[in-house]
N, C-alpha and C. Protein backbone atom coordinates (compact mmCIF):
# COMPACT_ATOMS: atom_id res chain seq x y z
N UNK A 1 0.83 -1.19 0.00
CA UNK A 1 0.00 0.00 0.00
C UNK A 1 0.88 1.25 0.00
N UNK A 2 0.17 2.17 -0.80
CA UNK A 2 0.89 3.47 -0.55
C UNK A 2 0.72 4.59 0.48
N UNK A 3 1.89 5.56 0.94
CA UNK A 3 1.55 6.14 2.17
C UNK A 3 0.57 6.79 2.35
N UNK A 4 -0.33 6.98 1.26
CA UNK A 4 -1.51 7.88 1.73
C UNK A 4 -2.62 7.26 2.47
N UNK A 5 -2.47 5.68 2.10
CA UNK A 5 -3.33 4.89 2.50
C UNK A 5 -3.00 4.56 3.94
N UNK A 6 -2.09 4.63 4.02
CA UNK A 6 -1.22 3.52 5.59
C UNK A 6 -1.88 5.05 6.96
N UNK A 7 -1.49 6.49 6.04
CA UNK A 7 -1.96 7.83 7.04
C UNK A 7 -3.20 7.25 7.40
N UNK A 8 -4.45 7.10 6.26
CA UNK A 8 -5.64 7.30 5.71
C UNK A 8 -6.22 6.50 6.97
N UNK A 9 -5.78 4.77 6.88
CA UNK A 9 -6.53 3.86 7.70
C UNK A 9 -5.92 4.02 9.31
N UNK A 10 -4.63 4.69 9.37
CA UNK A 10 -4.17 5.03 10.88
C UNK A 10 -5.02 5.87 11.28
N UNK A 11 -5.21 7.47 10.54
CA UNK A 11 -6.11 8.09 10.68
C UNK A 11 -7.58 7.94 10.89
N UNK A 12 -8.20 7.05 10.27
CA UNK A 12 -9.62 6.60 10.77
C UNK A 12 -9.62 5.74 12.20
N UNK A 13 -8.86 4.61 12.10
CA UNK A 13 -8.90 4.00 13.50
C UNK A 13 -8.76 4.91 14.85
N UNK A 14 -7.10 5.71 14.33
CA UNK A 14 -7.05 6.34 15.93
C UNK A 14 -8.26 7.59 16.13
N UNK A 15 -8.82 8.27 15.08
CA UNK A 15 -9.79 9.23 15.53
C UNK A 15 -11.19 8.58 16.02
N UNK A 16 -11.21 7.13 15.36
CA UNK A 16 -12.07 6.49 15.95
C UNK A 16 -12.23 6.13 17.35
N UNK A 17 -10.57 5.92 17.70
CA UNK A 17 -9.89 5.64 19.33
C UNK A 17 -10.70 6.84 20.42
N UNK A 18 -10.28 8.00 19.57
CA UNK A 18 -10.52 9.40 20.37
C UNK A 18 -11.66 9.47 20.77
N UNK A 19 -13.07 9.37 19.45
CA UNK A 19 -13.91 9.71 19.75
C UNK A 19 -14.89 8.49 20.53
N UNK A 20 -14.40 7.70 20.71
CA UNK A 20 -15.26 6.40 21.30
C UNK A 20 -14.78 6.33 23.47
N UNK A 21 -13.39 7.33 23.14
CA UNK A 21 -12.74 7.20 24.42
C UNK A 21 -12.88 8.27 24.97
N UNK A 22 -12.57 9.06 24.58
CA UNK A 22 -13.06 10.44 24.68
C UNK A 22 -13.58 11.66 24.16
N UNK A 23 -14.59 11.19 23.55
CA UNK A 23 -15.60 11.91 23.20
C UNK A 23 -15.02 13.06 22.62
N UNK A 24 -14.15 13.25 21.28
CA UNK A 24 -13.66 14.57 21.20
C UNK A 24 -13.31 14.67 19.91
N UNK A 25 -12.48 15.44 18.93
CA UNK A 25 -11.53 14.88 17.85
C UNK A 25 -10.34 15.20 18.57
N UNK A 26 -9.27 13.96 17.29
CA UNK A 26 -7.73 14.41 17.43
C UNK A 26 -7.48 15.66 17.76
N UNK A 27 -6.60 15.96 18.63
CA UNK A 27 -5.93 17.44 18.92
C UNK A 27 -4.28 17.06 17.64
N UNK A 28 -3.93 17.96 17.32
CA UNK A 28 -2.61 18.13 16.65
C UNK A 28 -1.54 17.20 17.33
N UNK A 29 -0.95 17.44 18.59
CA UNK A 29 0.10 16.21 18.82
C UNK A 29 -0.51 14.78 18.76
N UNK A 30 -2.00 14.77 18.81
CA UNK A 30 -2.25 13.01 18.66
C UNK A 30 -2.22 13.08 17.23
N UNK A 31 -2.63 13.86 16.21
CA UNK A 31 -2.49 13.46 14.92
C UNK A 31 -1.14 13.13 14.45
N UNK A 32 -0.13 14.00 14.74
CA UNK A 32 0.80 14.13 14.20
C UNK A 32 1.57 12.47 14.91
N UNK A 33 1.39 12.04 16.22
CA UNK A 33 1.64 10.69 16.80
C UNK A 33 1.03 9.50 15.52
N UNK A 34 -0.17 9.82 14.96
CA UNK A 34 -0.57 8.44 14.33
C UNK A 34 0.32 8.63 12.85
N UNK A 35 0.43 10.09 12.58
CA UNK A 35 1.38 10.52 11.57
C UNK A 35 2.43 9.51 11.56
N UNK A 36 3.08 9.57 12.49
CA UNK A 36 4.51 9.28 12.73
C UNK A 36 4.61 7.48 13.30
N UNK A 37 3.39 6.69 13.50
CA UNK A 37 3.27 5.62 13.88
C UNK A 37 3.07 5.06 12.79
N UNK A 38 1.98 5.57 11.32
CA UNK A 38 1.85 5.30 10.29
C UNK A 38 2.88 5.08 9.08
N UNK A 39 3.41 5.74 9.43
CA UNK A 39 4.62 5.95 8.61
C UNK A 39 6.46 5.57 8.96
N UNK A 40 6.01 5.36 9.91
CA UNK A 40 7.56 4.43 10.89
C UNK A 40 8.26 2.96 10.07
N UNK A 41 7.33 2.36 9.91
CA UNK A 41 7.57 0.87 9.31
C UNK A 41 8.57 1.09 8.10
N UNK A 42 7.62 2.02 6.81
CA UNK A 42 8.16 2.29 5.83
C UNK A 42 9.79 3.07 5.93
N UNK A 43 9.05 4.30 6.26
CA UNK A 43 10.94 5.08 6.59
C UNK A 43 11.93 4.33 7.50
N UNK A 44 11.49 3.16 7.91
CA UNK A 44 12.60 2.29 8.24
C UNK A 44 13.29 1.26 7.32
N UNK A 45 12.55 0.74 6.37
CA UNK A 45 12.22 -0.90 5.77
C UNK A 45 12.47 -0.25 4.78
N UNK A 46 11.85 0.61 4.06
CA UNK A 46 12.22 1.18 2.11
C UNK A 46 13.97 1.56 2.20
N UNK A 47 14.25 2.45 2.98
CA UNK A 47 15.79 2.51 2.99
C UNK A 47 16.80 1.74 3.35
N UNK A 48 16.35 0.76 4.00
CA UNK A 48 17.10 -0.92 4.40
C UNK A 48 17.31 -1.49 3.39
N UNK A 49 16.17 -1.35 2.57
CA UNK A 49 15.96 -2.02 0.81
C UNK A 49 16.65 -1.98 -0.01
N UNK A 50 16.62 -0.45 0.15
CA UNK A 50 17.57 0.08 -1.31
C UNK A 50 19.11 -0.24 -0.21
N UNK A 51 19.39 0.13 0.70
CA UNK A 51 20.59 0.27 0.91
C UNK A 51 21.99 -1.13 1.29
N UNK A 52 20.59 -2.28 2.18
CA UNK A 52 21.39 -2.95 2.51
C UNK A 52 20.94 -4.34 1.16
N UNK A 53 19.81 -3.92 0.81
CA UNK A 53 19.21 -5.50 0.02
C UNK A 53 19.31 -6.54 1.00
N UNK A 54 19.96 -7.53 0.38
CA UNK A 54 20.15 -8.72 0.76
C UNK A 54 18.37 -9.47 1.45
N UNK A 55 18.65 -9.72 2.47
CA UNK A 55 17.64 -10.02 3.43
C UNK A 55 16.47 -8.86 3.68
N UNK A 56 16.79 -7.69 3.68
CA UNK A 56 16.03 -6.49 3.48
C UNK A 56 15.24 -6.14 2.22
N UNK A 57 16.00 -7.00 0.96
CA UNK A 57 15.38 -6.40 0.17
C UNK A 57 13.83 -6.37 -0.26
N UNK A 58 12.76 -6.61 0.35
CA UNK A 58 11.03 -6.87 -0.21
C UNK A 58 10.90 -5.44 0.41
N UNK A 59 11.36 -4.39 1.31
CA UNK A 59 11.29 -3.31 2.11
C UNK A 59 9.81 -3.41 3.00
N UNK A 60 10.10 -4.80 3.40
CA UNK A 60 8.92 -5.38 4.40
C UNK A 60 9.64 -6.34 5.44
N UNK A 61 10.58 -5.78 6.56
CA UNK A 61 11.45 -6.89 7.29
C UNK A 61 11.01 -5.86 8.29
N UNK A 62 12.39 -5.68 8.84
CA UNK A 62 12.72 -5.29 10.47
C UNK A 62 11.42 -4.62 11.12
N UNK A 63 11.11 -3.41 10.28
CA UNK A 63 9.72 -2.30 10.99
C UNK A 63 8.64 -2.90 10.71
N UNK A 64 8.63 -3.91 9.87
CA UNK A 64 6.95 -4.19 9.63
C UNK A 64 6.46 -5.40 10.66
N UNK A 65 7.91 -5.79 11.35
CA UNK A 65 7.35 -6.89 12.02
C UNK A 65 7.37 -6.73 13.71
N UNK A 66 5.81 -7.36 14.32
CA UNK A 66 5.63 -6.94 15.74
C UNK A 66 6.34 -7.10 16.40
N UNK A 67 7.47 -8.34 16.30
CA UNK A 67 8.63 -8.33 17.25
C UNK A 67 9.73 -7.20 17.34
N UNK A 68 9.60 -6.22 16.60
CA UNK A 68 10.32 -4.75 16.07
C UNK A 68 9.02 -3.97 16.96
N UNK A 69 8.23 -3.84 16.46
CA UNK A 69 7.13 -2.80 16.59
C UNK A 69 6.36 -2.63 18.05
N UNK A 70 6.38 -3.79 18.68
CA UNK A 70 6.05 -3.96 20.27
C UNK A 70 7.11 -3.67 21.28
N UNK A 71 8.42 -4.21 21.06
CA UNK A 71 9.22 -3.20 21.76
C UNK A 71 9.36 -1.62 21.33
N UNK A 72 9.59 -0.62 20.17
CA UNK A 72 9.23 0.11 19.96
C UNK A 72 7.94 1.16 20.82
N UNK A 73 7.02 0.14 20.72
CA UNK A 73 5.62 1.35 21.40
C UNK A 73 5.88 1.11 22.85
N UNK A 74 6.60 -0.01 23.44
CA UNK A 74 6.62 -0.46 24.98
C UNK A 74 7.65 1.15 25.26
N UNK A 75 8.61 1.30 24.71
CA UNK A 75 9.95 1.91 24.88
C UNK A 75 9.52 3.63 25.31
N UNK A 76 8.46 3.82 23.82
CA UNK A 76 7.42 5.05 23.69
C UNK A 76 7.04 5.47 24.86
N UNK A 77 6.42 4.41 25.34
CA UNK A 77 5.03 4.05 26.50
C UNK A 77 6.35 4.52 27.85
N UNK A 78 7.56 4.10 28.01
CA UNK A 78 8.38 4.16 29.13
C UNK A 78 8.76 5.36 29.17
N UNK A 79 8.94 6.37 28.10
CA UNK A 79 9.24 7.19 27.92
C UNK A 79 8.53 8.57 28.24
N UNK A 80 7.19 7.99 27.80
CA UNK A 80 5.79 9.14 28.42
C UNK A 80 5.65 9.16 29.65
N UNK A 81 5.42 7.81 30.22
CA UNK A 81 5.65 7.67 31.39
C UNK A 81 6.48 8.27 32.33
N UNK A 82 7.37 8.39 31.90
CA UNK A 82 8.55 9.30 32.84
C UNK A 82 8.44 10.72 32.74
N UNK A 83 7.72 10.85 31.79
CA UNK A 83 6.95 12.75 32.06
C UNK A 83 5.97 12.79 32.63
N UNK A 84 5.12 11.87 32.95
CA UNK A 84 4.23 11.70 33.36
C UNK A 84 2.54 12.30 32.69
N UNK A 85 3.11 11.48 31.13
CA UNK A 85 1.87 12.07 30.24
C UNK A 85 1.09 10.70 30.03
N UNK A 86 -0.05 11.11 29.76
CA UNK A 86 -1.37 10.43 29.36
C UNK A 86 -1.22 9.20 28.84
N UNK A 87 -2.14 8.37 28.51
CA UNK A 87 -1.73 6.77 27.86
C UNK A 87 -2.41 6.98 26.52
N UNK A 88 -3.54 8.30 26.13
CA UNK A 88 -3.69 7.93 24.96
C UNK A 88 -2.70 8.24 23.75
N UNK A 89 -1.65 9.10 23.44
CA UNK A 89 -0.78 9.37 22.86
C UNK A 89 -0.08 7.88 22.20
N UNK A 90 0.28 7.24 23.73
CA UNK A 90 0.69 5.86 23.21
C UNK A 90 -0.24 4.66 22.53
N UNK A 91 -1.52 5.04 22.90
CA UNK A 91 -2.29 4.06 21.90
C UNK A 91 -2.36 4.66 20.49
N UNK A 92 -2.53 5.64 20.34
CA UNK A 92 -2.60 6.02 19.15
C UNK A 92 -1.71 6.36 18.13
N UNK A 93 -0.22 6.28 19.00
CA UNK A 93 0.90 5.63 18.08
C UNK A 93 0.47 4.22 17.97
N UNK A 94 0.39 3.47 18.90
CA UNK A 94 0.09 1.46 18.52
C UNK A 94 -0.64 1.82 17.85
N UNK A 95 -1.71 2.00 17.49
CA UNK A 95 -2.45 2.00 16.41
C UNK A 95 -2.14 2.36 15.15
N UNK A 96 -1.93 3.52 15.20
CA UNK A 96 -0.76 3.70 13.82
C UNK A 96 0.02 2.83 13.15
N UNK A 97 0.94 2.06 14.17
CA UNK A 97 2.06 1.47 13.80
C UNK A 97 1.18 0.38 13.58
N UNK A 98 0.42 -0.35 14.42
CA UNK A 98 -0.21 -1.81 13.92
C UNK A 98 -0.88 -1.89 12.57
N UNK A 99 -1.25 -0.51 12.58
CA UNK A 99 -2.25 -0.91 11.13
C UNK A 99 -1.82 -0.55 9.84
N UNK A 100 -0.30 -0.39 9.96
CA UNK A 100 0.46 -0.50 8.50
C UNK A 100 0.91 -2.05 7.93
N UNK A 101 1.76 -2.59 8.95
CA UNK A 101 1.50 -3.75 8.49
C UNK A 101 0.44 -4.84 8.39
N UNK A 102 -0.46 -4.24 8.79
CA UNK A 102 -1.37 -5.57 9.13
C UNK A 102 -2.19 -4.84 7.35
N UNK A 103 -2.36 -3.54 7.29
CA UNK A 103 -2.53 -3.34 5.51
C UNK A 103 -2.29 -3.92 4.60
N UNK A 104 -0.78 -3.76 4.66
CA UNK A 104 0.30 -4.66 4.13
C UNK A 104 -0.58 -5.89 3.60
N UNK A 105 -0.56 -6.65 4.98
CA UNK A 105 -0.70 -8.16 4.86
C UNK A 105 -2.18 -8.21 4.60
N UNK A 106 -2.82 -7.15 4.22
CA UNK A 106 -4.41 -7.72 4.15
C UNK A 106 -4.37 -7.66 2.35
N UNK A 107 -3.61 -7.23 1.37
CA UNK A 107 -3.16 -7.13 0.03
C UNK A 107 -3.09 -8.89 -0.41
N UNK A 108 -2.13 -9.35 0.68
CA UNK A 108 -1.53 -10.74 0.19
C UNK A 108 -2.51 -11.41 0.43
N UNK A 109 -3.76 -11.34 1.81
CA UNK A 109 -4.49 -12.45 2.03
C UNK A 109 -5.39 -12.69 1.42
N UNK A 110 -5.91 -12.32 0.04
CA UNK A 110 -7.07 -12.56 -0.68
C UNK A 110 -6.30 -13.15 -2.46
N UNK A 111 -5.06 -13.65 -2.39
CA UNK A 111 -4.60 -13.24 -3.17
C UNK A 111 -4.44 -14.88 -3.98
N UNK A 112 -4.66 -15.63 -3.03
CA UNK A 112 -4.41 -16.86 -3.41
C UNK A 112 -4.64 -18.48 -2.63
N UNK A 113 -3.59 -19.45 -2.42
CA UNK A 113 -3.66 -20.10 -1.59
C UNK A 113 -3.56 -20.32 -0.16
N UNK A 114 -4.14 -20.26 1.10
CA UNK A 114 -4.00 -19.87 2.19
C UNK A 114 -2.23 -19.91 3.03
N UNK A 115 -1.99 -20.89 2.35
CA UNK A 115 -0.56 -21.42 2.65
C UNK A 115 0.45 -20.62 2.10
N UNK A 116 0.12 -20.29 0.67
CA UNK A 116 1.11 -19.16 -0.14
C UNK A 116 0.88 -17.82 0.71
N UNK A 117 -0.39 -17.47 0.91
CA UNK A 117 -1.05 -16.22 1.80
C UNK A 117 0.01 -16.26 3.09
N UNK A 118 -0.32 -16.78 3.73
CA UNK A 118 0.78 -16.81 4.70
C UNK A 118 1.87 -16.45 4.95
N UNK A 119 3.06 -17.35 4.01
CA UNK A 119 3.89 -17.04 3.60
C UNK A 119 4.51 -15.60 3.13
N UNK A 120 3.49 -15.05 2.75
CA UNK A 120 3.81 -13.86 1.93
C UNK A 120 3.67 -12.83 2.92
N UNK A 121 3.12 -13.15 4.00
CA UNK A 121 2.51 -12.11 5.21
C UNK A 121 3.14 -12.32 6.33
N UNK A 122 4.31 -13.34 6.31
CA UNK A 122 5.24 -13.83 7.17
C UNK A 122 6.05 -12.44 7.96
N UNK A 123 5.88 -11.45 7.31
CA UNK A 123 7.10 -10.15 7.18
C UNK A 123 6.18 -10.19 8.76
N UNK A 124 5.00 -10.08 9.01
CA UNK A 124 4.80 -9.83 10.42
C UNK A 124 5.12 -10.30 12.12
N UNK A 125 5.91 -11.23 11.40
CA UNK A 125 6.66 -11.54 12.69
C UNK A 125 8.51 -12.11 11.98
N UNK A 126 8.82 -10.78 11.30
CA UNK A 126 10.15 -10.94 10.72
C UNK A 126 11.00 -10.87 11.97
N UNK A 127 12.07 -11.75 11.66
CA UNK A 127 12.74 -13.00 11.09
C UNK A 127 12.01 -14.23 10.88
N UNK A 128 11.49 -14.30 12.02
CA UNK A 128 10.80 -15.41 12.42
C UNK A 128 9.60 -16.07 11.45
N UNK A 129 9.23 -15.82 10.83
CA UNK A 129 7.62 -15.84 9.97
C UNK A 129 6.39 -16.48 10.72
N UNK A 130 5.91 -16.46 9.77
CA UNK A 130 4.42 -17.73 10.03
C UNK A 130 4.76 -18.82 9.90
N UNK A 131 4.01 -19.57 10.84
CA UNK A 131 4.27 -20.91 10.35
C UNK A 131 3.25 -21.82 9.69
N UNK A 132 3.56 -21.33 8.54
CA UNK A 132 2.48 -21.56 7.69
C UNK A 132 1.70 -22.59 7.13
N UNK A 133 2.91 -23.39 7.35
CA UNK A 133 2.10 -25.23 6.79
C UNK A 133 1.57 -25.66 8.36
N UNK A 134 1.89 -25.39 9.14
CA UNK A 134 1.61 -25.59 10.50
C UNK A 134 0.49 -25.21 10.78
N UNK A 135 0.06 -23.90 10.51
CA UNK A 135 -1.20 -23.10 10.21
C UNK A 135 -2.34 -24.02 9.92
N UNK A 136 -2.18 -23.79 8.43
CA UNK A 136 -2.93 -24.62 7.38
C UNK A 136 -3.08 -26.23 7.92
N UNK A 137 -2.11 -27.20 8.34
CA UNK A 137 -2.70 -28.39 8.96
C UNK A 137 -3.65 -28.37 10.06
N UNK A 138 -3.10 -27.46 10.33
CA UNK A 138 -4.45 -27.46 12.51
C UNK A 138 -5.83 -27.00 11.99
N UNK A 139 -5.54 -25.89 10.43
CA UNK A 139 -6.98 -25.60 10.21
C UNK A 139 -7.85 -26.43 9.48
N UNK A 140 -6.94 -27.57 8.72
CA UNK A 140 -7.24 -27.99 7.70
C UNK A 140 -8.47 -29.31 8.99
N UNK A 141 -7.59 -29.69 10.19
CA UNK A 141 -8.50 -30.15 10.75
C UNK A 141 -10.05 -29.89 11.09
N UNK A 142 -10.22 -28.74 11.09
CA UNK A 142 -11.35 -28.09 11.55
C UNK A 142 -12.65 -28.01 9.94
N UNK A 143 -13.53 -28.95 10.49
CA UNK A 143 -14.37 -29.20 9.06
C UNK A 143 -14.70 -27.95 8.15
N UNK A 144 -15.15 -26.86 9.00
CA UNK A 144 -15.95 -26.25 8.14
C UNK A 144 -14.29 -24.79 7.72
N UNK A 145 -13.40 -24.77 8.25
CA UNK A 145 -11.89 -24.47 8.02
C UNK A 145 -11.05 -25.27 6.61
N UNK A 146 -11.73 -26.30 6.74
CA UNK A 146 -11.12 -27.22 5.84
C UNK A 146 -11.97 -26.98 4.26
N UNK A 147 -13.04 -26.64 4.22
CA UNK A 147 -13.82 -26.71 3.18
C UNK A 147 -13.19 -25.36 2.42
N UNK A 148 -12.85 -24.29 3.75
CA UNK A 148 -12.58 -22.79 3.22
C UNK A 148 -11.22 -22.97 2.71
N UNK A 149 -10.59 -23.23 3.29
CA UNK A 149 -8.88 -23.38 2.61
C UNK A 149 -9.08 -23.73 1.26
N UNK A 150 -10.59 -25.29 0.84
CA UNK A 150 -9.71 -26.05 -0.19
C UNK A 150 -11.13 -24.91 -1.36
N UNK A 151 -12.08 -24.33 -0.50
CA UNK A 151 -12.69 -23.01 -1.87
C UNK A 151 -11.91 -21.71 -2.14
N UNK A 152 -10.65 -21.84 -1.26
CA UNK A 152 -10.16 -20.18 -1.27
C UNK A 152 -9.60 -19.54 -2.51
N UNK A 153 -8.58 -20.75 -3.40
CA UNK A 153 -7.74 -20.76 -4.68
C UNK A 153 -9.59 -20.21 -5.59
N UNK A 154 -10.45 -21.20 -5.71
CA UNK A 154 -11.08 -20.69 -7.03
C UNK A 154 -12.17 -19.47 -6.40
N UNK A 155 -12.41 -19.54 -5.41
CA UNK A 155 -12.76 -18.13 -4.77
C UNK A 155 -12.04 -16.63 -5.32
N UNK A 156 -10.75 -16.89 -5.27
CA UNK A 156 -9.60 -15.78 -5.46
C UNK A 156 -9.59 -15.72 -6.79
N UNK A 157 -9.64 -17.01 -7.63
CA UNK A 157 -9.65 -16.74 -9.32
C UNK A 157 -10.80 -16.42 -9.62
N UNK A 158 -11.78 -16.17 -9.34
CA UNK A 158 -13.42 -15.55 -9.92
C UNK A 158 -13.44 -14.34 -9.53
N UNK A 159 -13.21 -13.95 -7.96
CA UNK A 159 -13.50 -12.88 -7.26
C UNK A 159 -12.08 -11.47 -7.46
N UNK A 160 -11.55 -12.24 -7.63
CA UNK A 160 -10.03 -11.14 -6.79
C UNK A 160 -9.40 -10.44 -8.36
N UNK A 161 -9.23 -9.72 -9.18
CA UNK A 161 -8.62 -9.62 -10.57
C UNK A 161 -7.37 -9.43 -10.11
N UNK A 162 -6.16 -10.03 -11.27
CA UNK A 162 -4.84 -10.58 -11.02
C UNK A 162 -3.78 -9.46 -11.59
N UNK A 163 -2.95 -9.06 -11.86
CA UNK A 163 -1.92 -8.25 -12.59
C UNK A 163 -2.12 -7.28 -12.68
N UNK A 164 -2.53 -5.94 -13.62
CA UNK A 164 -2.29 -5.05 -13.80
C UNK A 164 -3.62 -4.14 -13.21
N UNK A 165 -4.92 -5.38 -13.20
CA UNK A 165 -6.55 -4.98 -12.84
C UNK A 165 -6.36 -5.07 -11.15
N UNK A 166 -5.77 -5.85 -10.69
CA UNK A 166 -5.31 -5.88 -9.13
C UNK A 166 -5.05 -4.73 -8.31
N UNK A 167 -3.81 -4.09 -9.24
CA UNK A 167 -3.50 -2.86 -8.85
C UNK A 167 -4.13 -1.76 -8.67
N UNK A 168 -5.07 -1.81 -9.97
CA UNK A 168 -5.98 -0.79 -10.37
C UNK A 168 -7.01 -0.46 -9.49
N UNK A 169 -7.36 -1.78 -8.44
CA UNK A 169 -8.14 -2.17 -7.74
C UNK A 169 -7.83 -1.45 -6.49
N UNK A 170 -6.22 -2.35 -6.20
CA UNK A 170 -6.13 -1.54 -5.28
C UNK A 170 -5.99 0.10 -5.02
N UNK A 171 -5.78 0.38 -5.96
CA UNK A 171 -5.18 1.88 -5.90
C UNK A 171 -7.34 2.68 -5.74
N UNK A 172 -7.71 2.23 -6.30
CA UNK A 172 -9.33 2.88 -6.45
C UNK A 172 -9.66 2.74 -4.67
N UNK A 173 -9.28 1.49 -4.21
CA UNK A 173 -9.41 1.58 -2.44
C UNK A 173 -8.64 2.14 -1.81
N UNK A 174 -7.51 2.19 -1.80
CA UNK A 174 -6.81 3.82 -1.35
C UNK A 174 -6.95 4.78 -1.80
N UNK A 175 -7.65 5.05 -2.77
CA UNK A 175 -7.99 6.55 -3.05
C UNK A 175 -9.33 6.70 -2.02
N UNK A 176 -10.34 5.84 -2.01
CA UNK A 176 -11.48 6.22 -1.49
C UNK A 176 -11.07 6.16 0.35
N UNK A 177 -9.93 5.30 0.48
CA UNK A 177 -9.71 5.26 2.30
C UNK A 177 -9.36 6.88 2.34
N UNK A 178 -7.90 7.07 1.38
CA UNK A 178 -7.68 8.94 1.93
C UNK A 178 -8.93 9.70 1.73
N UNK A 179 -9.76 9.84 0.83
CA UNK A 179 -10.85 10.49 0.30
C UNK A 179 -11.77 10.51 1.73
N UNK A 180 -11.97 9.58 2.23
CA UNK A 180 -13.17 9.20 3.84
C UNK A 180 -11.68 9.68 4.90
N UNK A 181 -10.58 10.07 4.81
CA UNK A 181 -10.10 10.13 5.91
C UNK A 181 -9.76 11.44 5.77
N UNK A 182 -9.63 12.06 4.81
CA UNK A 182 -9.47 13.38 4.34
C UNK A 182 -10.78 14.34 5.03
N UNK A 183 -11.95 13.88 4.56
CA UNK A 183 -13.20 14.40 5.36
C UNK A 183 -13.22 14.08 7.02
N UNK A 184 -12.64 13.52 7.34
CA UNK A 184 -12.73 12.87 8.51
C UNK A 184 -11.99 14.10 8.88
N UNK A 185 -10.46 14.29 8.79
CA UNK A 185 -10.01 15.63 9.79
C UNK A 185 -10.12 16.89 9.56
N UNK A 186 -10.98 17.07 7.89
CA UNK A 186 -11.38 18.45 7.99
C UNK A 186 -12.34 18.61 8.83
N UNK A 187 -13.32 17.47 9.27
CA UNK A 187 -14.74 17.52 10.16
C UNK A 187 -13.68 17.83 11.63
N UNK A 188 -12.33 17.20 11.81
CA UNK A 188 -12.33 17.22 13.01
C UNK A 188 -11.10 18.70 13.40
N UNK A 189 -11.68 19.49 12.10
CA UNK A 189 -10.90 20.69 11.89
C UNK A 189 -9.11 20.79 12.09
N UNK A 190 -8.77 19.92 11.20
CA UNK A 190 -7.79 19.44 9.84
C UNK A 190 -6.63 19.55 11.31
N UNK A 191 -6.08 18.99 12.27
CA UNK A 191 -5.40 18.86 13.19
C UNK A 191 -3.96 18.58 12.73
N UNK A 192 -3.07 19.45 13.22
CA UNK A 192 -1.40 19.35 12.56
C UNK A 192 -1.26 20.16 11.55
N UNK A 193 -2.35 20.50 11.21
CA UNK A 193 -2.05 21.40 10.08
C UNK A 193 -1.34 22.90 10.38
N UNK A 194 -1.70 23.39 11.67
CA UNK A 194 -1.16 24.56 12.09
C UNK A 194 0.51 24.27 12.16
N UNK A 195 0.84 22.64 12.35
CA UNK A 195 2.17 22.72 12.50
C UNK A 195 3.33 23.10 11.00
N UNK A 196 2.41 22.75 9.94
CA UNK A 196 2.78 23.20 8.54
C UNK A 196 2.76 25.26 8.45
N UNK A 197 1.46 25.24 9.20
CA UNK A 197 1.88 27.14 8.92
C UNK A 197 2.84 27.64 10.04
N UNK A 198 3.23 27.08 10.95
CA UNK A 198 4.13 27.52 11.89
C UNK A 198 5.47 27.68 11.50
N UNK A 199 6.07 26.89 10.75
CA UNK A 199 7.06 26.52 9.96
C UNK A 199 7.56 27.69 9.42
């Protein structure tokens, strides 16, 4: 996904956070927090890519995966703490940060075989991956699990369009996530933005 999208769906969840918790919109330092939670994974992982390749190179390793990303917000969280500021700041970085990769991996999971799916979505607990045939056997036990695994392949070839229509696809759903999240903080009178005219 592209970054407008990764802002777009951070942005809906955490204002969703706000207003369900406290009844309010984003103020500017929580926006600019999901800003910066949204966008962490990438400005870590795209320049690993180009720079180191090797093992880095899909620019979906170190930041995209929770064993990176949970120490990260714990560290955050220790850090507020010792000023003795609020806990929502830190959820609404976790939120940020969780819901880039888990984006990510929601691209690969419609994409094919549950087992290949997997695999491909492994980056979320990088180094380590999924364990994916492991997965797929425990589910494959489960009857009405088992029927879905073995409809998912021609499910995905009727339903899902492949190559160049895929893209097209996706890109029409990130336009409409920024488009609904775009209205979303002008309603919640466009927050962070004063930090652009301050400048």
């Amino acid at each position: 996904m592209l970054p407008h999208a990764h802002l777009a769906v951070g942005y809906l969840l955490a204002s969703g956070v706000v207003r369900a918790t406290r009844r309010r919109s984003m103020t500017r330092r929580e926006a600019l927090l999901v800003v910066a939670g949204t966008l962490l994974p990438d400005l870590i992982d795209k320049p690993l890519a180009l720079v180191v390749g090797g093992p880095f190179a899909s620019g979906r390793t170190v930041a995209h995966s929770l064993l990176f990303g949970i120490p990260v917000v714990l560290i955050f969280r220790t850090v507020l703490r010792r000023r003795r500021g609020p806990a929502v700041p830190v959820v609404l970085f976790a939120v940020g940060y969780a819901s880039h990769p888990f984006l990510d991996a929601s691209v690969f999971l419609v994409q094919g075989t549950l087992a290949r799916d997997l695999v491909e979505v492994g980056f979320v607990l990088w180094p380590v991956g999924l364990p994916a045939d492991g997965i797929v056997r425990f589910l494959e036990r489960l009857p009405a699990a088992d029927r879905a695994i073995e409809a998912k392949p021609r499910w995905t070839a009727r339903h899902v369009p492949s190559g160049a229509r895929l893209s097209r696809w996706i890109r029409v759903v990130e336009l409409a996530l920024a488009s609904a999240a775009t209205v979303l903080w002008l309603a919640d009178d466009a927050p962070g933005v004063e930090a652009l005219r301050d400048r």
